[in-house]
Protein backbone atom coordinates (compact mmCIF):
# COMPACT_ATOMS: atom_id res chain seq x y z
CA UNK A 1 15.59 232.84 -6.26
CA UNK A 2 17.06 232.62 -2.38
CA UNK A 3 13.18 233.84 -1.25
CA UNK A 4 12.40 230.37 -3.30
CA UNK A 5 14.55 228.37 -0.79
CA UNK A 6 13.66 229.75 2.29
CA UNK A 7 9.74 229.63 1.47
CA UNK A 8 8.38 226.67 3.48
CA UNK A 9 5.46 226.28 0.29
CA UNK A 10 8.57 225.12 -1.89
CA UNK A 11 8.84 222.08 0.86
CA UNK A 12 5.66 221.17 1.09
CA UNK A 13 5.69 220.94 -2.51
CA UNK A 14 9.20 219.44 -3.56
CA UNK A 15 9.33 216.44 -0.70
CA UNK A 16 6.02 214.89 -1.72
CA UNK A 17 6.99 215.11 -5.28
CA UNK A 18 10.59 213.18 -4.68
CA UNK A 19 8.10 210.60 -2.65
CA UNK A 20 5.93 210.07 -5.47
CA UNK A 21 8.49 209.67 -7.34
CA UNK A 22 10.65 207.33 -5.80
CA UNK A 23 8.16 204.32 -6.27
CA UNK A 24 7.92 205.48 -9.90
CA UNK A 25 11.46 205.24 -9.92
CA UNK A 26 11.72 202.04 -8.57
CA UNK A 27 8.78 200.39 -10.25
CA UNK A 28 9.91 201.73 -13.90
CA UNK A 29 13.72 201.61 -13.54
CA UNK A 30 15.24 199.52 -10.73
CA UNK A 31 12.63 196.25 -10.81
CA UNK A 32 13.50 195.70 -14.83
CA UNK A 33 17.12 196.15 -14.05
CA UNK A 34 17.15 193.46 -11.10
CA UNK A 35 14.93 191.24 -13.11
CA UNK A 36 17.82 191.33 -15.99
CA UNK A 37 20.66 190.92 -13.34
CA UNK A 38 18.38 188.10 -12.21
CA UNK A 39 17.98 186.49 -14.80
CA UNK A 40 21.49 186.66 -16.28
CA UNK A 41 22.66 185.42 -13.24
CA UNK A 42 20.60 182.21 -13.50
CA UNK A 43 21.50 181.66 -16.81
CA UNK A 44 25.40 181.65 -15.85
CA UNK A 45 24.71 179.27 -12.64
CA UNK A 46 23.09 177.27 -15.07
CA UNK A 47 26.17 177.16 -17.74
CA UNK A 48 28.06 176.64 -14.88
CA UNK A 49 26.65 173.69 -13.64
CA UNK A 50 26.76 171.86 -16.77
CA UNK A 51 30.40 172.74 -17.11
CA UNK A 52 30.86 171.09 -14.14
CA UNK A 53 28.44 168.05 -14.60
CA UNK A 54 30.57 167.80 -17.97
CA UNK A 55 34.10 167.56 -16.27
CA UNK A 56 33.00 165.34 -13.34
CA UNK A 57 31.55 162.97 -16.28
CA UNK A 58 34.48 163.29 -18.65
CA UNK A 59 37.00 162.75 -15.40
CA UNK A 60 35.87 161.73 -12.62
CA UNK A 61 39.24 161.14 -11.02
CA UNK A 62 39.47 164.79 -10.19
CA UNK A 63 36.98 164.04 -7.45
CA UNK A 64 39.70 161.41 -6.45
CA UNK A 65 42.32 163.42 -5.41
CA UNK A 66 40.13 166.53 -3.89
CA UNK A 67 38.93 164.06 -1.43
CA UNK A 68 41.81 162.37 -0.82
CA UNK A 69 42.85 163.10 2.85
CA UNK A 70 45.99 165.22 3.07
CA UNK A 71 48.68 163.10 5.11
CA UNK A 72 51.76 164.25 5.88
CA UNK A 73 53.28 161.11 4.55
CA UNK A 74 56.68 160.69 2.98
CA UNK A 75 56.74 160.84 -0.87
CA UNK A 76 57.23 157.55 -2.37
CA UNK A 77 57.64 156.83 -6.51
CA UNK A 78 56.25 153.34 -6.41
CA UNK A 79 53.11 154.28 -4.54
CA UNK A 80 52.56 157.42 -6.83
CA UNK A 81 53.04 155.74 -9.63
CA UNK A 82 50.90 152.59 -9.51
CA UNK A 83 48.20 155.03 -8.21
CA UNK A 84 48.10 157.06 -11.13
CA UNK A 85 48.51 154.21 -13.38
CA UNK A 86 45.76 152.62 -11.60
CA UNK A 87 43.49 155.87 -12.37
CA UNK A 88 44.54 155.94 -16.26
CA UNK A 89 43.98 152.56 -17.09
CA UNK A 90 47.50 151.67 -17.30
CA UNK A 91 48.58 148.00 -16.00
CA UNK A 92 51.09 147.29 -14.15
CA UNK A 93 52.93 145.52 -16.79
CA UNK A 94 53.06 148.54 -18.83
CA UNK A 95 54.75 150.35 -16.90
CA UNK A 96 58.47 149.96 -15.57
CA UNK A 97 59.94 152.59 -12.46
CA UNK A 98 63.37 152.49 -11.78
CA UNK A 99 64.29 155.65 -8.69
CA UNK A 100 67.13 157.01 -7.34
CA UNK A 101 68.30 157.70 -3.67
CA UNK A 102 67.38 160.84 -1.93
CA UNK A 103 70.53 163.72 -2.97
CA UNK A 104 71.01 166.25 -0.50
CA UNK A 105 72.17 169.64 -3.06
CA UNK A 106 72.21 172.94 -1.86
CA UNK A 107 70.25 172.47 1.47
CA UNK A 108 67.57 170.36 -0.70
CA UNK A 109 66.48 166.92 -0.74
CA UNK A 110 65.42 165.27 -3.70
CA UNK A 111 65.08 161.78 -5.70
CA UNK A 112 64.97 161.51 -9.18
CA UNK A 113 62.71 158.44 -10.78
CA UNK A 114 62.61 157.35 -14.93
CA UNK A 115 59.13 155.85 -15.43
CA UNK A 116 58.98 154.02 -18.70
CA UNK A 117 55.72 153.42 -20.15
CA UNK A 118 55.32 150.61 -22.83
CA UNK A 119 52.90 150.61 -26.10
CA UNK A 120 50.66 153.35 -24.76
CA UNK A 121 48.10 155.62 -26.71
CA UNK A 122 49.37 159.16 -26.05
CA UNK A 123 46.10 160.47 -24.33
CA UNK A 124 47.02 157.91 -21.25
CA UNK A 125 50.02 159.46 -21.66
CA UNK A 126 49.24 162.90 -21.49
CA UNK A 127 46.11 161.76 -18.19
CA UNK A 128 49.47 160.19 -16.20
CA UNK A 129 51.85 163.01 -16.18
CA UNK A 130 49.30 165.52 -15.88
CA UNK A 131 47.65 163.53 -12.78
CA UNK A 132 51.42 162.60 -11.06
CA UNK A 133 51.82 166.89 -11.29
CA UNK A 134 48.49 167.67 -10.02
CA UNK A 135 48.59 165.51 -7.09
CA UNK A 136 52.20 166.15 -6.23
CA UNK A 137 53.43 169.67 -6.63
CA UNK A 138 56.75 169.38 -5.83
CA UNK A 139 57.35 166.90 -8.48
CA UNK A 140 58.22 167.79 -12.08
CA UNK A 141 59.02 166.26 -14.99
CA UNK A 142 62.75 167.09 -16.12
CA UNK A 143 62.84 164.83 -19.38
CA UNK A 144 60.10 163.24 -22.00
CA UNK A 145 60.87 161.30 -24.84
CA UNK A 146 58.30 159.96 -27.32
CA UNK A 147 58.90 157.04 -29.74
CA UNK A 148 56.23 156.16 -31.76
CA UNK A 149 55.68 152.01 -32.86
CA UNK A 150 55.97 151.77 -36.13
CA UNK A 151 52.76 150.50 -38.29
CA UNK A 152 50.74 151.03 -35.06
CA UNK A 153 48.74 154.37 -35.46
CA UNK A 154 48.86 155.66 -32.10
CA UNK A 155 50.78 153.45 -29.62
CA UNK A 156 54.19 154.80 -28.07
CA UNK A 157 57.05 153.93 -25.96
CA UNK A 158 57.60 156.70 -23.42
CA UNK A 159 60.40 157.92 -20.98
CA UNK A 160 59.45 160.32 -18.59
CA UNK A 161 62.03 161.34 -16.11
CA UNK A 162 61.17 163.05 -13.13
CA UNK A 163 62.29 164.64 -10.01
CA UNK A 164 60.95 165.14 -6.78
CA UNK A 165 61.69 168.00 -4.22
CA UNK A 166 61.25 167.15 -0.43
């Protein structure tokens, strides 16, 4: 078996058979294999893209606040507020904001606010907070209380109390 190895035929032999096969190899094996990664891939760009044609149609508003400049600018309830009702469809009349003064605890600043949102379908509801945390991440939302109007099927008086962390 060594005199195999060290016979130069053996070479001449085995290194044009790996070369002819390597094309085979490619042609039979690796070009389906691409073509399938290929194609999978498209189809998931695809999917992709209408996911996101879907959420930019459903809410647009998201586009809102990613291209919003980021200011360093001091955090303010009444601006944040009207903004956000602005974007839900909420009108200024129904919507009251009482806040706080800024509390020093612990080495922290903060302000605490009670928005109170009158006769409002719950969805709105559920588009303001989430939009007031998404835009501002240092406020959260310490206290929610639902009631519902009675006879009305879905209209609500809401509390939300929040607090904000400078």
């Amino acid at each position: 078996m060594k005199d195999l190895y060290k016979n130069p035929l053996f070479y001449y032999i085995l290194v044009p058979l790996i070369i002819a096969l390597w094309p085979l190899l490619v042609c039979f094996i690796s070009l389906p294999k691409a073509q399938r990664s290929w194609n999978l891939e498209k189809e998931q760009y695809n999917k992709a893209q209408q996911t996101v044609t879907d959420i930019l149609t459903i809410a647009p508003e998201r586009l809102d606040f990613a291209n919003a400049k980021k200011t360093a600018a001091e955090f303010d309830y009444a601006v944040a507020v009207e903004k956000v009702a602005n974007l839900c469809g909420i009108p200024s009349t129904g919507y009251k904001l009482s806040s706080g003064s800024i509390v020093t605890s612990g080495g922290r600043k903060s302000q605490n606010a009670k928005v109170d949102l009158k006769q409002i379908e719950i969805v709105k509801c559920t588009k303001f907070l989430s939009l007031m945390q998404l835009h501002w991440q240092n406020l959260q939302c310490t206290q929610l209380k639902l009631d519902k109007r009675k006879g009305l099927p879905d209209i609500w008086d809401i509390a939300l109390d929040f607090k904000y962390y400078f």
